[in-house]
C-alpha atoms as a PDB file:
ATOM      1  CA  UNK A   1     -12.305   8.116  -9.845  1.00  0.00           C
ATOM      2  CA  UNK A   2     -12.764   5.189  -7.912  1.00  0.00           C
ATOM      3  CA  UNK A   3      -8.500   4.720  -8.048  1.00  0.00           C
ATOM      4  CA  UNK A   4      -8.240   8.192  -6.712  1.00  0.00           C
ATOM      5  CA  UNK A   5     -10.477   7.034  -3.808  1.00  0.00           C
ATOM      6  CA  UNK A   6      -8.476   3.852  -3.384  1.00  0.00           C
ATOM      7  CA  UNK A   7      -5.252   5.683  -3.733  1.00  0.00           C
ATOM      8  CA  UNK A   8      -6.340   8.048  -1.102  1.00  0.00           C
ATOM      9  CA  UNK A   9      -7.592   5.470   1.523  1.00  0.00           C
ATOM     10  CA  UNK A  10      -4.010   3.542   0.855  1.00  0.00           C
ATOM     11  CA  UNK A  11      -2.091   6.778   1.529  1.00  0.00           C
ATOM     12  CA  UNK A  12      -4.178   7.184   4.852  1.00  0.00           C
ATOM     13  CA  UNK A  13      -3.466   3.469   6.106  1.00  0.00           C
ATOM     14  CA  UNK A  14       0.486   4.132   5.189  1.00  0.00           C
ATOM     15  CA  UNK A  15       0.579   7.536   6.836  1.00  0.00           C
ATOM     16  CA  UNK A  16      -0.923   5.960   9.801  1.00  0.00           C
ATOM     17  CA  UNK A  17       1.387   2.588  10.013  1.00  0.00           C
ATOM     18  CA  UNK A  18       4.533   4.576   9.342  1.00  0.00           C
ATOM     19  CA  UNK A  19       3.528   6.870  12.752  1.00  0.00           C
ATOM     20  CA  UNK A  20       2.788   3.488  14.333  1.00  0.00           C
ATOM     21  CA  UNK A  21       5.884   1.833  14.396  1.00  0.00           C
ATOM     22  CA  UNK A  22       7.580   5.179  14.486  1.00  0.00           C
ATOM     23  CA  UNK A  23       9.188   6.023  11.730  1.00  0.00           C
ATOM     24  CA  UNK A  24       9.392   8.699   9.300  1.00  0.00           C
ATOM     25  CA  UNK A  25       7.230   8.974   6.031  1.00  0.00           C
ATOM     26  CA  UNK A  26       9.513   6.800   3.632  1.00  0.00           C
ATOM     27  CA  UNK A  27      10.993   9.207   0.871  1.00  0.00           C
ATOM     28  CA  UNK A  28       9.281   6.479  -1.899  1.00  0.00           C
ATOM     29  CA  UNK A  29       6.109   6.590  -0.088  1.00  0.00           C
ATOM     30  CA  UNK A  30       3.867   7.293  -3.235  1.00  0.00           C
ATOM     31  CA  UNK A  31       6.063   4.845  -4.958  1.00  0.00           C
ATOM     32  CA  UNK A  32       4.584   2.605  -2.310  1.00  0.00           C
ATOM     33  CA  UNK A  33       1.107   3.802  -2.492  1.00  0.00           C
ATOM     34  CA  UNK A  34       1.266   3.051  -6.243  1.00  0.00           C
ATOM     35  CA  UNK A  35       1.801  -0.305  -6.132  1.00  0.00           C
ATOM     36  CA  UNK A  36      -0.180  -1.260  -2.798  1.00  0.00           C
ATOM     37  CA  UNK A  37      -3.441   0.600  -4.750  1.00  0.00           C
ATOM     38  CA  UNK A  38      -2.480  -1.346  -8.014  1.00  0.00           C
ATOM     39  CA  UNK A  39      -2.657  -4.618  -6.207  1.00  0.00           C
ATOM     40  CA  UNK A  40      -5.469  -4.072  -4.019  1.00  0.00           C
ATOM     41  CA  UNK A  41      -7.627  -3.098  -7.500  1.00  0.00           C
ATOM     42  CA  UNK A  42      -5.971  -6.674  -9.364  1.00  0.00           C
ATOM     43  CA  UNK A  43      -6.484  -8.623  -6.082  1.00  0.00           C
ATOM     44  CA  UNK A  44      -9.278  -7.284  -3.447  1.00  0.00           C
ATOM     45  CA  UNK A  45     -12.833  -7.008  -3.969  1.00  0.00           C
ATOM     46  CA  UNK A  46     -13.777  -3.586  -5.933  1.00  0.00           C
ATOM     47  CA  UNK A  47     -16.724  -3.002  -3.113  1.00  0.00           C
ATOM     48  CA  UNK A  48     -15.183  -5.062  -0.096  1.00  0.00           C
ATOM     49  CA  UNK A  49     -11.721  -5.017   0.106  1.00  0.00           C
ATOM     50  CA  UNK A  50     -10.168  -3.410   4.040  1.00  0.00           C
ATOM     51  CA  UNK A  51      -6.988  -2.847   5.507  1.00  0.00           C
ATOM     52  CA  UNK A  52      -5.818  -6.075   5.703  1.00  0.00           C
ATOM     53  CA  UNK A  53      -6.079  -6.099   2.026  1.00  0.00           C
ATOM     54  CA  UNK A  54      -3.474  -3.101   2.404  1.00  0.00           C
ATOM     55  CA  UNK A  55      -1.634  -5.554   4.421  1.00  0.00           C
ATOM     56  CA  UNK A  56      -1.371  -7.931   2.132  1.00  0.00           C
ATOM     57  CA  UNK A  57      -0.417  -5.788  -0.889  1.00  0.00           C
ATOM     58  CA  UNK A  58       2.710  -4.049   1.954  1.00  0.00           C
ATOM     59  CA  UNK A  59       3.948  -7.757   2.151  1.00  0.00           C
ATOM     60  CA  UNK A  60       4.010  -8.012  -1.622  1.00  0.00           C
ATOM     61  CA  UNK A  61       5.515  -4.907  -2.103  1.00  0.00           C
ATOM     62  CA  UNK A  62       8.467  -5.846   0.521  1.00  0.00           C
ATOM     63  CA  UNK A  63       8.706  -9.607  -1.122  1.00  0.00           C
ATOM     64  CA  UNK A  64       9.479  -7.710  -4.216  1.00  0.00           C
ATOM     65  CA  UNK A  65      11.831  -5.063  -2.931  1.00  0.00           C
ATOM     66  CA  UNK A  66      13.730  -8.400  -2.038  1.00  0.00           C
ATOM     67  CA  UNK A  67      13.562  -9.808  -5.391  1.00  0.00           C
ATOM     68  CA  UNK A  68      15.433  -6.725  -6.692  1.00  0.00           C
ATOM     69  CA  UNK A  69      18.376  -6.676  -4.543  1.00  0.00           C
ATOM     70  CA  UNK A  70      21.462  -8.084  -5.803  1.00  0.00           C
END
């Protein structure tokens, strides 16, 4: 339950950040969710954790992105 509420939350701050700097909804953008909820429940504090927790977890999931490309 409380993932779902996470997961939701995440998929908010995305939506809005994509419409921000203007860009379409990325085609992998639950992909995305996924891991950014994943991280902020292994990383943030359960009761505490905020957007730039989101933040943080975005940067991770980009650093990684990187670490797959040939």
């Amino acid at each position: 339950m409380k993932t779902e509420i996470i997961y939701n939350e995440v998929d908010y701050l995305l939506r809005n950040k994509w419409r921000v700097i203007g860009i379409d909804t990325p085609h992998n953008h639950s992909e995305i969710c996924e891991y950014i909820t994943n991280d902020v429940i292994e990383t943030a504090d359960a009761d505490e954790w905020h957007s730039g927790d989101v933040d943080i977890a975005f940067r991770r999931w980009i650093e990684s992105q990187s670490l797959n490309q040939p």
